[in-house]
N, C-alpha and C. Protein backbone atom coordinates (compact mmCIF):
# COMPACT_ATOMS: atom_id res chain seq x y z
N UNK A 1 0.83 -1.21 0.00
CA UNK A 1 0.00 0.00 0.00
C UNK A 1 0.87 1.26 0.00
N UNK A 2 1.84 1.21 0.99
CA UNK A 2 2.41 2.73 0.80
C UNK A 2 3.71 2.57 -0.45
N UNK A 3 4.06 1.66 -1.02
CA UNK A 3 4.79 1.25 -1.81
C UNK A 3 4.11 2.10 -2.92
N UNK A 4 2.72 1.51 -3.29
CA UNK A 4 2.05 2.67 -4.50
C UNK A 4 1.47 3.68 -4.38
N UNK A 5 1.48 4.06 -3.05
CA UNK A 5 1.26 5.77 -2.82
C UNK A 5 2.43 6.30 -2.74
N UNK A 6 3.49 5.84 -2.71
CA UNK A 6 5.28 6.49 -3.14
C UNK A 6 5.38 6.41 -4.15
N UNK A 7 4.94 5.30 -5.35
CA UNK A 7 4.57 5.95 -6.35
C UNK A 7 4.12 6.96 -7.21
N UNK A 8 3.19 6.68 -6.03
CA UNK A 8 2.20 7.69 -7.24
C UNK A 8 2.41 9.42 -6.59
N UNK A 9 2.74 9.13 -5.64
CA UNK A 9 3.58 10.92 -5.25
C UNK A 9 4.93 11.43 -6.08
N UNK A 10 5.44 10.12 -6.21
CA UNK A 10 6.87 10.88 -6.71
C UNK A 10 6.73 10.95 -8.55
N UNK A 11 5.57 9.85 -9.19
CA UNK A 11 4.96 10.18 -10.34
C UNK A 11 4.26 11.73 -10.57
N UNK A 12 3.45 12.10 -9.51
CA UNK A 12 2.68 13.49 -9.73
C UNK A 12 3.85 14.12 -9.42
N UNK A 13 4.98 14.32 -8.43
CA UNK A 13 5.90 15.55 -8.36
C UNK A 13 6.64 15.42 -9.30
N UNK A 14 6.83 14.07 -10.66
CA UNK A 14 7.64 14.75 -12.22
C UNK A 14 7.28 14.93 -12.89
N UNK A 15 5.59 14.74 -13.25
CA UNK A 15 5.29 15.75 -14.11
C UNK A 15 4.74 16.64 -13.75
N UNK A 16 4.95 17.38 -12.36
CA UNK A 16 4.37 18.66 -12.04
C UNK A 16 5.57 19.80 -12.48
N UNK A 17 6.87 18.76 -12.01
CA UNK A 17 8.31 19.56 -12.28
C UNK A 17 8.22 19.80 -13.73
N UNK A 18 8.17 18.69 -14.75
CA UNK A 18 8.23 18.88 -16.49
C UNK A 18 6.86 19.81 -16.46
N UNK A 19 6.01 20.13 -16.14
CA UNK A 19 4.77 21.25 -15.85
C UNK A 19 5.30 22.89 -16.13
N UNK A 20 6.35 23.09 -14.93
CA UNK A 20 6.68 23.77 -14.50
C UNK A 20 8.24 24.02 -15.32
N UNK A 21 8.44 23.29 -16.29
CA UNK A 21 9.67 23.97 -16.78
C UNK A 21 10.69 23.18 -16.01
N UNK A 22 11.08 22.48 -15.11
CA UNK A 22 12.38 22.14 -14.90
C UNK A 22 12.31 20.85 -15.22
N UNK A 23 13.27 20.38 -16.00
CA UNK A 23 12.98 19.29 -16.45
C UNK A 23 14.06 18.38 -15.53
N UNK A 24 15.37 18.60 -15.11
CA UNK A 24 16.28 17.84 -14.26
C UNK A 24 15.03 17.29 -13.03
N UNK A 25 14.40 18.46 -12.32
CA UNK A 25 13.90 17.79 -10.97
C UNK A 25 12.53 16.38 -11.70
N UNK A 26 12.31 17.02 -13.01
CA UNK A 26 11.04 16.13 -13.44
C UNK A 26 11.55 14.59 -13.61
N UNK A 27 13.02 14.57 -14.47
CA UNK A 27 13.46 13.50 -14.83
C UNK A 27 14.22 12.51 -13.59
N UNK A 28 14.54 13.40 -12.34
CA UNK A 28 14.48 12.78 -11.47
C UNK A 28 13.55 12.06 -10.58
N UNK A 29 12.51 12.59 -10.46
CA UNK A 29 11.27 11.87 -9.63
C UNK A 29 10.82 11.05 -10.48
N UNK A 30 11.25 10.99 -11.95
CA UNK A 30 10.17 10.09 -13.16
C UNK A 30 11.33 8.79 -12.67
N UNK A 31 12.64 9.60 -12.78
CA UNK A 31 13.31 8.39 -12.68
C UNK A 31 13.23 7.30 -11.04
N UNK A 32 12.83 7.98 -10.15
CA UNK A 32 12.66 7.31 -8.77
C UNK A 32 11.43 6.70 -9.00
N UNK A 33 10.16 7.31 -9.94
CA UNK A 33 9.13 6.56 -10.08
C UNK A 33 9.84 5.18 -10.61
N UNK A 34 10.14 5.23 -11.68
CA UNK A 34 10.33 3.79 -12.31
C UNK A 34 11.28 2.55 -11.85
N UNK A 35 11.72 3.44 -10.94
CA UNK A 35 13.16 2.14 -9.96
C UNK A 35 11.95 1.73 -9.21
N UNK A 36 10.96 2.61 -8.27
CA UNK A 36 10.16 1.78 -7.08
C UNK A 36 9.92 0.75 -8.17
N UNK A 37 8.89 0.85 -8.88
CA UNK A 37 8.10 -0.02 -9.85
C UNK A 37 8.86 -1.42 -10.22
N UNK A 38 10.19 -1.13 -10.55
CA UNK A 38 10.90 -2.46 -11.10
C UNK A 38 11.39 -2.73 -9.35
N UNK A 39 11.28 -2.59 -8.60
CA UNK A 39 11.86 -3.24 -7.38
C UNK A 39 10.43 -3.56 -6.91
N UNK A 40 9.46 -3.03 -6.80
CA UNK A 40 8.28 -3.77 -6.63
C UNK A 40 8.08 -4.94 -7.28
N UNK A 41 8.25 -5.25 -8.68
CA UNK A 41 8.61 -6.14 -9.70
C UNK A 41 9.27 -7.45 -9.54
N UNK A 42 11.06 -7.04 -8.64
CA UNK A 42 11.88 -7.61 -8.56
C UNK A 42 11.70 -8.46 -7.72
N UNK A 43 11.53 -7.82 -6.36
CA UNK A 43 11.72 -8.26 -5.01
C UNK A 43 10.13 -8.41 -4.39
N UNK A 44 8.84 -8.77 -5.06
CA UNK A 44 7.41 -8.99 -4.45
C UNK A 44 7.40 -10.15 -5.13
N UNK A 45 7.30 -11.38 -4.12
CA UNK A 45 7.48 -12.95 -5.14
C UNK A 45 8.88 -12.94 -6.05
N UNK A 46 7.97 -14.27 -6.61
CA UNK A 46 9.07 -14.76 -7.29
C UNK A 46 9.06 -14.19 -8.99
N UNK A 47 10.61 -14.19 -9.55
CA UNK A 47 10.57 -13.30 -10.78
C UNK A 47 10.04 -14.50 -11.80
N UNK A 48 9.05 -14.08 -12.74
CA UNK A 48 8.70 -14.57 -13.54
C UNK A 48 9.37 -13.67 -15.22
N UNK A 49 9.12 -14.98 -16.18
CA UNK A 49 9.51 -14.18 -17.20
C UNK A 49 8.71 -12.93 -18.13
N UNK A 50 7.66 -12.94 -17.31
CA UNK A 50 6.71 -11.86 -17.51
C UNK A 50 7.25 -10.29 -17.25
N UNK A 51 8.03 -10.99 -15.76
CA UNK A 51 8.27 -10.11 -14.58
C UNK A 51 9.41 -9.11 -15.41
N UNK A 52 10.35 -10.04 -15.92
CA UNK A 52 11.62 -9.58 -16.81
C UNK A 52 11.29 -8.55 -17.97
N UNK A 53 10.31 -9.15 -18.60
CA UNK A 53 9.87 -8.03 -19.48
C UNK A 53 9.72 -6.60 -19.67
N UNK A 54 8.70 -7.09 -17.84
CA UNK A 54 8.23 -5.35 -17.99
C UNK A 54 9.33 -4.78 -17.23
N UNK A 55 10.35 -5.11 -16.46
CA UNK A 55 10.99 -4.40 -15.89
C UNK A 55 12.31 -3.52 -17.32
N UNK A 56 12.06 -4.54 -18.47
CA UNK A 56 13.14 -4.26 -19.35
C UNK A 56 12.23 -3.00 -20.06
N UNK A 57 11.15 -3.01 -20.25
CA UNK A 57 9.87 -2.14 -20.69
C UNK A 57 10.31 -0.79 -19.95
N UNK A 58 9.85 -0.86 -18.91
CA UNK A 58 10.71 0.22 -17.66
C UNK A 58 11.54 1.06 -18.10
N UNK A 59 12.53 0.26 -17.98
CA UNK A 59 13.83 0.69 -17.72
C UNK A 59 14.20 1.27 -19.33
N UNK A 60 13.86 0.98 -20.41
CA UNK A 60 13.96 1.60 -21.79
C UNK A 60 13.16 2.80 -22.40
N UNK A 61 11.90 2.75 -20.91
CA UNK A 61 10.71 3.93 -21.01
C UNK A 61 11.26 5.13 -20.19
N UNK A 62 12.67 4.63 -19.79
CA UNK A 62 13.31 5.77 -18.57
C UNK A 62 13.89 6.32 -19.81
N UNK A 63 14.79 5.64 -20.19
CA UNK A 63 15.99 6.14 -21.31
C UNK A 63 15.33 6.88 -22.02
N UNK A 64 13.86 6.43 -22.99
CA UNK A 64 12.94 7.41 -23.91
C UNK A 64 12.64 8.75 -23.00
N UNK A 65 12.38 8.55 -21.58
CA UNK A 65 11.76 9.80 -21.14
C UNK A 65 13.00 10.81 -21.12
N UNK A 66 14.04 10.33 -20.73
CA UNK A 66 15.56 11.14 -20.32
C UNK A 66 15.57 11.72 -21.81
N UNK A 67 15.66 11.00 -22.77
CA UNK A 67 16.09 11.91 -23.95
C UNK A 67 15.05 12.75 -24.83
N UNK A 68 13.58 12.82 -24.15
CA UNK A 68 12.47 13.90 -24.66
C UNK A 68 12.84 14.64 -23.43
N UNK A 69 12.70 14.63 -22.00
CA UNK A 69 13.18 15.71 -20.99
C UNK A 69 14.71 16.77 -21.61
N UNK A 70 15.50 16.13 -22.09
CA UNK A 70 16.74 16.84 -22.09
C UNK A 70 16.86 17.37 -23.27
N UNK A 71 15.66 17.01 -24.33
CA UNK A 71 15.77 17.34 -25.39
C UNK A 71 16.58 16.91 -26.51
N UNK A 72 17.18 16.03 -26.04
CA UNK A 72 18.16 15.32 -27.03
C UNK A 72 18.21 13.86 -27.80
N UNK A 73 18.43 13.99 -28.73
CA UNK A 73 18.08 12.49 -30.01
C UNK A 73 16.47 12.00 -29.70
N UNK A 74 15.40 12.81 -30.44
CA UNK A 74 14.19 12.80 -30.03
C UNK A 74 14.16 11.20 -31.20
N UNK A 75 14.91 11.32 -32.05
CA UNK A 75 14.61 9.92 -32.97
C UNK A 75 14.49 8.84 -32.19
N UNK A 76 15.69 8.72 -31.10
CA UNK A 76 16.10 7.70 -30.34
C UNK A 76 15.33 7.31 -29.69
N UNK A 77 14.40 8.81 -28.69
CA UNK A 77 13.85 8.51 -27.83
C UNK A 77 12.60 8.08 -28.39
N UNK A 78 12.13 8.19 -29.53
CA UNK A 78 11.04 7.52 -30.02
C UNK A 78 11.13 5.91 -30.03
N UNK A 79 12.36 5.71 -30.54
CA UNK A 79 12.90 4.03 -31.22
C UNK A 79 12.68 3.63 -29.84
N UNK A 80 13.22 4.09 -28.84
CA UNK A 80 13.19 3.73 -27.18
C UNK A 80 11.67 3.50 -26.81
N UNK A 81 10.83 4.22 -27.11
CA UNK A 81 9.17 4.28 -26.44
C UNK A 81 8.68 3.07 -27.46
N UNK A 82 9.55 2.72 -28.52
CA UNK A 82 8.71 1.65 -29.17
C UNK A 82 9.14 0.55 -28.74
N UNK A 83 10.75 0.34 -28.55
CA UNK A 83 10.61 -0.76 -27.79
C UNK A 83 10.12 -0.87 -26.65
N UNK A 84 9.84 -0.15 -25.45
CA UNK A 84 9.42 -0.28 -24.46
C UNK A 84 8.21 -1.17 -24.53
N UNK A 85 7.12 -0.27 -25.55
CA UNK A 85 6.10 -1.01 -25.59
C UNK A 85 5.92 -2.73 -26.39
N UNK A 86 7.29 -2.52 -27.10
CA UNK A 86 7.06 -4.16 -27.62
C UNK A 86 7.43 -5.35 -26.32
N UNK A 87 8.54 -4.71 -25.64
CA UNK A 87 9.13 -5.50 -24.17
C UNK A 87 7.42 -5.39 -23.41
N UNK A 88 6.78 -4.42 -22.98
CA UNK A 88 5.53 -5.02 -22.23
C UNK A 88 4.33 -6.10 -23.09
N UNK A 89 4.32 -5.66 -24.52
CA UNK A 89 3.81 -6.63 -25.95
C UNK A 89 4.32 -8.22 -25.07
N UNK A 90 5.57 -8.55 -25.40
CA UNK A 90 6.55 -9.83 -25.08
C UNK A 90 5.39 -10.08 -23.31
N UNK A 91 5.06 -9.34 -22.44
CA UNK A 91 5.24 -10.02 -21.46
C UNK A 91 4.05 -10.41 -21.28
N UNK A 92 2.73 -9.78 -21.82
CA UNK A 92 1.22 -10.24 -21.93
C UNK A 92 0.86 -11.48 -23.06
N UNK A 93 2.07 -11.41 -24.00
CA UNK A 93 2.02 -12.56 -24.98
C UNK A 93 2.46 -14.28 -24.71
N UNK A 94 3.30 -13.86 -23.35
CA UNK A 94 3.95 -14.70 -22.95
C UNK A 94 3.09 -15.39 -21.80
N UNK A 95 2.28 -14.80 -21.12
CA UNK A 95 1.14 -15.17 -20.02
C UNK A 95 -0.02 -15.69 -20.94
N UNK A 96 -0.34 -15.37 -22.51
CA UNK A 96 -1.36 -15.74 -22.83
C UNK A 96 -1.72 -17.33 -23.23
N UNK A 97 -2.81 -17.77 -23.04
CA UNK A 97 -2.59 -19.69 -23.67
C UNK A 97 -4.34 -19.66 -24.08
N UNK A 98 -4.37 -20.33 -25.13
CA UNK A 98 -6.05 -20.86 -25.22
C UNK A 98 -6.21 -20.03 -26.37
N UNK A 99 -7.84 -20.19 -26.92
CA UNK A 99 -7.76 -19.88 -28.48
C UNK A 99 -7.96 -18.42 -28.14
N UNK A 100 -8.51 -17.39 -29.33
CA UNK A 100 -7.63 -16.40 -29.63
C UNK A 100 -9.50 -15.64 -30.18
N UNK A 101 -9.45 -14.72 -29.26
CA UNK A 101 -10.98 -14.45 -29.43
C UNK A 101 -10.66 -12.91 -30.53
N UNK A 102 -11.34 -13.13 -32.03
CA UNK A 102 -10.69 -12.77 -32.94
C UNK A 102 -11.52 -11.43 -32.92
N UNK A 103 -13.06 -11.01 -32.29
CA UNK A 103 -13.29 -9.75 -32.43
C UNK A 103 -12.92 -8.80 -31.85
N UNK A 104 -11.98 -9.37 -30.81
CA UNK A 104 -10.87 -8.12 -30.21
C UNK A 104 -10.46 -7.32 -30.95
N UNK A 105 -9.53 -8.28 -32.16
CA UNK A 105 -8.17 -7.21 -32.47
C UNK A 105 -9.37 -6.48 -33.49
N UNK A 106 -10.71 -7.24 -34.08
CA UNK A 106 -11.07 -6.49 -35.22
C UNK A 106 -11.82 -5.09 -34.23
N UNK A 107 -12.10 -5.03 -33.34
CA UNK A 107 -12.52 -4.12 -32.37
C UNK A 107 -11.44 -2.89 -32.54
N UNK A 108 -10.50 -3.34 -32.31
CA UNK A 108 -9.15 -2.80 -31.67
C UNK A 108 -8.93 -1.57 -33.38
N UNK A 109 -8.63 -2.60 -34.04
CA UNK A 109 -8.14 -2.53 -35.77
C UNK A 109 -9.37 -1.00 -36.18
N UNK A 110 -10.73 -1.29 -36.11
CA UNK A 110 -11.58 -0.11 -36.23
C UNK A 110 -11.44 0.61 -35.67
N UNK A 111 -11.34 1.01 -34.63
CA UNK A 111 -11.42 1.93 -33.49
C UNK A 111 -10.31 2.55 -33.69
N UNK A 112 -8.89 2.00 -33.61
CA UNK A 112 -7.82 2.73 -34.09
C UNK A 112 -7.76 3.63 -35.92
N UNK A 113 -8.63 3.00 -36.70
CA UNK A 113 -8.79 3.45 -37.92
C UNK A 113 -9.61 4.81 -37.92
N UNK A 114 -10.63 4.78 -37.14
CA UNK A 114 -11.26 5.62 -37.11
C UNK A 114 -10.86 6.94 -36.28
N UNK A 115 -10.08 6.69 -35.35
CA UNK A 115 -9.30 7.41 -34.25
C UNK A 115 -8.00 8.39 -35.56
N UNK A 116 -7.89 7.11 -36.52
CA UNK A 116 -6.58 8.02 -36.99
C UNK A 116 -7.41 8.78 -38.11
N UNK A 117 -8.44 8.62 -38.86
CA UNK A 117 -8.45 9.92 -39.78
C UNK A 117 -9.10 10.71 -38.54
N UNK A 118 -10.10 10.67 -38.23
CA UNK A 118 -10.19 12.04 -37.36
C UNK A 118 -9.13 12.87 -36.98
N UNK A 119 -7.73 12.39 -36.73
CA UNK A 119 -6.80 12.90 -36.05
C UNK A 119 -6.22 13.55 -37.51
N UNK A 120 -6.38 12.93 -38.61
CA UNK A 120 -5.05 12.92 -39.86
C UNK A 120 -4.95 14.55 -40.06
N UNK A 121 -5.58 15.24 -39.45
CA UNK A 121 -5.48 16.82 -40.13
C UNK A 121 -4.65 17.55 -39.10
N UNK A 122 -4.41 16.92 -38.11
CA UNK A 122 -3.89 17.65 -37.16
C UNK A 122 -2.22 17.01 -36.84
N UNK A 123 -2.07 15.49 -37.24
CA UNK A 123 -0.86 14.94 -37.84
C UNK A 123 0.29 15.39 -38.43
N UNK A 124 -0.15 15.96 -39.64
CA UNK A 124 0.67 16.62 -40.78
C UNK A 124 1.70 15.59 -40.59
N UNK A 125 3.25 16.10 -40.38
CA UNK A 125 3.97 14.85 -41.21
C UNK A 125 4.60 13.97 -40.13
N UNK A 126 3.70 13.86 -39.14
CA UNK A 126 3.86 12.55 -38.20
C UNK A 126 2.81 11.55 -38.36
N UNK A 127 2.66 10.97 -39.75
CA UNK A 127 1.51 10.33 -39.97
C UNK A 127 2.48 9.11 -39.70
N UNK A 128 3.42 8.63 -40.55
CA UNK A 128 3.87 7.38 -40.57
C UNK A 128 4.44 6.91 -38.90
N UNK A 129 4.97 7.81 -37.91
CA UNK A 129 5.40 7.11 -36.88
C UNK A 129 4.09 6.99 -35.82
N UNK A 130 2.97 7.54 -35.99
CA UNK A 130 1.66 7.61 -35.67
C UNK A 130 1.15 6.01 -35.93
N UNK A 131 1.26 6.13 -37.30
CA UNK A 131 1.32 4.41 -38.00
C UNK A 131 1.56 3.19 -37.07
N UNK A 132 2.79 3.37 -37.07
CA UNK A 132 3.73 2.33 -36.36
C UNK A 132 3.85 1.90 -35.23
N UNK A 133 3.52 2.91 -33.76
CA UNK A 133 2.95 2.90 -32.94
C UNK A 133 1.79 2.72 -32.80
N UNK A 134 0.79 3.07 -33.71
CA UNK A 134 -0.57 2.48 -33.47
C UNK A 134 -0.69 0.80 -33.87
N UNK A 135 0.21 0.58 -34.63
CA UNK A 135 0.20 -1.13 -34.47
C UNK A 135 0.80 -1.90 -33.37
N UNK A 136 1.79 -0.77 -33.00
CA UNK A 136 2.47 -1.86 -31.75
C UNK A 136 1.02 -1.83 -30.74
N UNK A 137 0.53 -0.53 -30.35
CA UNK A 137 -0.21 -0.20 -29.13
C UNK A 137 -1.66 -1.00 -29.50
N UNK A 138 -1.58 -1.32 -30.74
CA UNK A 138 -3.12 -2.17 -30.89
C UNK A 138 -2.70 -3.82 -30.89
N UNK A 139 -1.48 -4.27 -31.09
CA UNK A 139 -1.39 -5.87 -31.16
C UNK A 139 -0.87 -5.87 -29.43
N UNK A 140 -0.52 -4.84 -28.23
CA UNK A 140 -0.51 -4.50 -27.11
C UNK A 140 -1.79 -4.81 -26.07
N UNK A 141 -2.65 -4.11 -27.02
CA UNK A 141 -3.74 -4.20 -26.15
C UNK A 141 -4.72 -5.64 -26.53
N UNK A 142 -4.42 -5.88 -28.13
CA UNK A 142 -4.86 -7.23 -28.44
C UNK A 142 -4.54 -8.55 -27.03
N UNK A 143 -3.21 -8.76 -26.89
CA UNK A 143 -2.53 -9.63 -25.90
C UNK A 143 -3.26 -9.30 -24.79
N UNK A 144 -2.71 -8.11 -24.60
CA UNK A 144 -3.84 -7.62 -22.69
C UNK A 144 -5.25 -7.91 -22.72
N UNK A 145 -6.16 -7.96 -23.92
CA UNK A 145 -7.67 -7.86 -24.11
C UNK A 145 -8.11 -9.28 -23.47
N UNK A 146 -7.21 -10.08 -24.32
CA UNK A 146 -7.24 -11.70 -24.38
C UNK A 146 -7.10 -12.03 -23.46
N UNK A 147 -5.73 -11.79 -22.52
CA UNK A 147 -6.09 -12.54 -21.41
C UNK A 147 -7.16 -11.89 -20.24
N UNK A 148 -7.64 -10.86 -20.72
CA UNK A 148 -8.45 -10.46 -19.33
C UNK A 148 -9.80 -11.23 -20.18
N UNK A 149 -9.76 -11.08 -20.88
CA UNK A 149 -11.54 -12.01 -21.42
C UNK A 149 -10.89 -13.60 -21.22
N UNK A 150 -10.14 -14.34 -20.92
CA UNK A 150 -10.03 -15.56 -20.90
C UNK A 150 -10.34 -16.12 -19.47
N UNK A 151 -9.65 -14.95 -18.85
CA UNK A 151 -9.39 -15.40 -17.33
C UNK A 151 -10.84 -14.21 -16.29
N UNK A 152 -10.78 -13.31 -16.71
CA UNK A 152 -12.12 -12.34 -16.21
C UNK A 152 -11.27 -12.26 -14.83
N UNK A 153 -10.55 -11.80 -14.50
CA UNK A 153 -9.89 -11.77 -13.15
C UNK A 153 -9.26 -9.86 -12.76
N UNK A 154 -9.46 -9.47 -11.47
CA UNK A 154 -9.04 -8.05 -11.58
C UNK A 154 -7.52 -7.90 -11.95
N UNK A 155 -6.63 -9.48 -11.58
CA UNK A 155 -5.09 -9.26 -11.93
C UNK A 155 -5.19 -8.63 -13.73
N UNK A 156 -5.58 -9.50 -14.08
CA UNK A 156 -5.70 -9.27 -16.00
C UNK A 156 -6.68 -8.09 -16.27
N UNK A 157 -7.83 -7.23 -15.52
CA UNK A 157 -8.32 -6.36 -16.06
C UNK A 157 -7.46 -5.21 -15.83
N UNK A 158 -6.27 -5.00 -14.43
CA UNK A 158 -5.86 -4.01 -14.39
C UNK A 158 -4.51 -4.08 -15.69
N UNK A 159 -4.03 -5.33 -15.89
CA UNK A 159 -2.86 -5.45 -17.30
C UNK A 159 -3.59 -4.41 -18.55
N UNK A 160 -4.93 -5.18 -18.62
CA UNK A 160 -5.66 -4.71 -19.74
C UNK A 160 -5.93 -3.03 -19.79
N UNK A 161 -6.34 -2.55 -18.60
CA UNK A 161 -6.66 -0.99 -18.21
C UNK A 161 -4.93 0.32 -18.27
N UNK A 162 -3.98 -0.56 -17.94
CA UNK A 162 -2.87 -0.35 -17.76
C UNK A 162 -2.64 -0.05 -19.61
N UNK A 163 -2.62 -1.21 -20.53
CA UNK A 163 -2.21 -0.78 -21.85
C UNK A 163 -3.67 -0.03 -22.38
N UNK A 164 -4.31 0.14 -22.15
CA UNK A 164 -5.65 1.41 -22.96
C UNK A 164 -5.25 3.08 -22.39
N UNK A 165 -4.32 2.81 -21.38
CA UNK A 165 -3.49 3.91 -20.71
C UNK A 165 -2.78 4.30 -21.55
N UNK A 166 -1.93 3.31 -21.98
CA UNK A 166 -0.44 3.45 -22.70
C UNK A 166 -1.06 3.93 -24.00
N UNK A 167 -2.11 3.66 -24.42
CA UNK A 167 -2.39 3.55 -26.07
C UNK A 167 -3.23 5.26 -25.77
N UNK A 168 -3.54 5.76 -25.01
CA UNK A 168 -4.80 6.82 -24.94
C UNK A 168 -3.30 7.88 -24.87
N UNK A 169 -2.60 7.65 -23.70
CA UNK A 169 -1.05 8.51 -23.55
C UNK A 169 -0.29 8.95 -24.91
N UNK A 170 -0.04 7.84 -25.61
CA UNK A 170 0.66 8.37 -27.12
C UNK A 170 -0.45 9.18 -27.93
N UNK A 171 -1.71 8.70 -28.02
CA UNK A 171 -2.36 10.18 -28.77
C UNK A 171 -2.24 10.96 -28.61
N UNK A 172 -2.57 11.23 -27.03
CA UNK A 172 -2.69 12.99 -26.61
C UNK A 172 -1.51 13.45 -27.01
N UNK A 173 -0.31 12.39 -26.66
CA UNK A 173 1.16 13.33 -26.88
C UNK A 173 1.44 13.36 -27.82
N UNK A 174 1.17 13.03 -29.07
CA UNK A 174 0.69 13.01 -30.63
C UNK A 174 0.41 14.67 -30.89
N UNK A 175 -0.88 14.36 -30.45
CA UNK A 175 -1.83 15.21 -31.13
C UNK A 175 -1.14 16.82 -30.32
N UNK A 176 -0.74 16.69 -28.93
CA UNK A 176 -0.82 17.95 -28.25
C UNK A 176 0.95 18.61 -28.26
N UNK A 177 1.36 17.45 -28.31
CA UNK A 177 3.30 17.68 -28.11
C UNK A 177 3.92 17.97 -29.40
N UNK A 178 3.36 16.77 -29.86
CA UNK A 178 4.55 16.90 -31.66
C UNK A 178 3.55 17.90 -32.40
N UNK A 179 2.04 17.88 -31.99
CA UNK A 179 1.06 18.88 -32.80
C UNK A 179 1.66 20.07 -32.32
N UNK A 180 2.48 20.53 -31.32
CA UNK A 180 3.22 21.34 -30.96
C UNK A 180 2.23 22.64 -30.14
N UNK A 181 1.20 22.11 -29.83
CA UNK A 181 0.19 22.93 -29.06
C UNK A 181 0.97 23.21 -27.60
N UNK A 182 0.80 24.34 -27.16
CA UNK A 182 0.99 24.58 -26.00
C UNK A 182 -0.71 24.59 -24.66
N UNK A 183 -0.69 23.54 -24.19
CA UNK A 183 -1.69 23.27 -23.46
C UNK A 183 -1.41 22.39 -22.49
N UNK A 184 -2.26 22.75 -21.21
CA UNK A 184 -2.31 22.31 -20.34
C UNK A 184 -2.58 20.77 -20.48
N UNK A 185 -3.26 20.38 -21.87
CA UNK A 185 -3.47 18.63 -21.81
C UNK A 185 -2.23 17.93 -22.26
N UNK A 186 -1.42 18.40 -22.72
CA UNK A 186 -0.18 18.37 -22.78
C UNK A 186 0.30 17.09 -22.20
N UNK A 187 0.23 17.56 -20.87
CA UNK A 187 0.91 17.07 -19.65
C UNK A 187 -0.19 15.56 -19.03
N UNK A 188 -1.34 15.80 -19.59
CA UNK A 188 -2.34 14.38 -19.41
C UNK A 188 -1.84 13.13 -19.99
N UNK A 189 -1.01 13.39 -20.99
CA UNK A 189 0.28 12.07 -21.83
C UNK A 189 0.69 11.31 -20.49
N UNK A 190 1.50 12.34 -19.99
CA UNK A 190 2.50 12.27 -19.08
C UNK A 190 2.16 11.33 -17.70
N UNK A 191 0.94 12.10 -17.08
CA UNK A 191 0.22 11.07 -16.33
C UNK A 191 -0.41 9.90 -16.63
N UNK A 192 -1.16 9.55 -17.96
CA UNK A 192 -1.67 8.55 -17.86
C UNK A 192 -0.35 7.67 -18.54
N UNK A 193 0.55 8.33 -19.00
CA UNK A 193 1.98 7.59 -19.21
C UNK A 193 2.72 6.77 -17.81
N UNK A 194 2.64 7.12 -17.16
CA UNK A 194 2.70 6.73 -15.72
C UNK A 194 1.83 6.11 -14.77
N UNK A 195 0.44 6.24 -15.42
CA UNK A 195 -0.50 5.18 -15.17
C UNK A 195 -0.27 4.50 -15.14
N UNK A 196 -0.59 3.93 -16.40
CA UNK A 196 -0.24 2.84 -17.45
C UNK A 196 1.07 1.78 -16.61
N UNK A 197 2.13 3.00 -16.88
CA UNK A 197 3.49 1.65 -16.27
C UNK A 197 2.93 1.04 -14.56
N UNK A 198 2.05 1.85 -14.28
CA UNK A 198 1.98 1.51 -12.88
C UNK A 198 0.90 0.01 -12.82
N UNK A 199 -0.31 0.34 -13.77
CA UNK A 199 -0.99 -0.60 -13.23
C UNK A 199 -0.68 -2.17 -14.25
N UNK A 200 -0.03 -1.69 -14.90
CA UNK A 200 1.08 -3.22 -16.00
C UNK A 200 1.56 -3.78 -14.71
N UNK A 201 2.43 -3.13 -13.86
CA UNK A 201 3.30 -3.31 -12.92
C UNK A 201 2.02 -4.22 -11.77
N UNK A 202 1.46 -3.35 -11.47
CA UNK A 202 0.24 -4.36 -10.81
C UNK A 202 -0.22 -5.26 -11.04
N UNK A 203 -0.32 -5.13 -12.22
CA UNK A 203 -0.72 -6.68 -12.89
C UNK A 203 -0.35 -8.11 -12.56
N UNK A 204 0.94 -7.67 -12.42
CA UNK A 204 1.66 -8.99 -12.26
C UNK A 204 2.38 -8.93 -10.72
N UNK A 205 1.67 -8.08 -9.96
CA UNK A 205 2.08 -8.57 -8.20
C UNK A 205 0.96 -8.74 -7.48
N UNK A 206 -0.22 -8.10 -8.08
CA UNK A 206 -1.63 -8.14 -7.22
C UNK A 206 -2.08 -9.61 -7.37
């Protein structure tokens, strides 16, 4: 219990800091967020290869955040946020067994189609990495969908709630960051970006 209310304090004090313009104090509390999380991970039970995943997910979602905070090799830090999300992909794919309930992904597949022309005018020429991420974040939530409809359990609905986090987080910061808007929703990426890693992380200790 107080393990994820130290979380989730030292999550709200870095992106209140990246809020506020300082990005060192932001990238520090983001970075104390994500050590609790992988030591919650590490050391609660025993490590599974699930467990490995997301902590590698983590720890590559630090490196992406360090190099959009500091402003530097934004390419990288993209290539970084994609693997992150394929390392948490690997760890819901790896928990999944049994057949394969197919109106998910076609659920998933529309909804994201329709999500992207609405968006396409406000895109301009971040259509293709928009693309690419919307496939990782939809064959993401495919894996998470499945096992929470297989098993109906709160461990697998919070996995599942955790990646609709991750997938809702890259729009806004889509549409509001690289759309280059200056707004207060801005910063809603950021938190439900930190959601997201939190309740993945739950997933697999609750």
């Amino acid at each position: 219990m107080w393990s994820l209310l130290s979380v989730a304090l030292s999550g709200y004090i870095g992106v209140t800091a990246q809020q506020d313009g300082n990005s060192k104090k932001s990238l520090l509390f983001k970075t104390l967020t994500c050590l609790m999380l992988m030591w919650l991970l590490v050391f609660s039970n025993e490590m599974t290869n699930a467990r490995y995943w997301v902590v590698g997910g983590l720890l590559i979602s630090l490196i992406a955040e360090a190099g959009y905070l500091l402003k530097k090799h934004s390419k990288f830090s993209f290539t970084a946020l994609i693997v992150a999300q394929l390392c948490f992909s690997k760890s819901f794919w790896m928990q999944l067994s049994g057949d394969i309930i197919w109106w998910l992904p076609a659920l998933l597949l529309g909804s994201a189609i329709v999500a992207f022309f609405l968006l396409l005018p406000k895109l301009d020429r971040l259509v293709f990495p928009v693309i690419t991420m919307g496939i990782i974040l939809i064959q993401l939530n495919w894996a998470a969908g499945e096992i929470w409809l297989l098993e109906a359990s709160w461990q697998a609905g919070t996995g599942f709630l955790g990646t609709l986090c991750l997938a809702f987080a890259a729009l806004q910061f889509a549409v509001e960051d690289y759309g280059r808007k200056v707004s207060i929703r801005r910063y809603y990426s950021a938190y439900l970006h930190l959601a997201a890693q939190a309740l993945i992380t739950a997933s697999l200790i609750i």
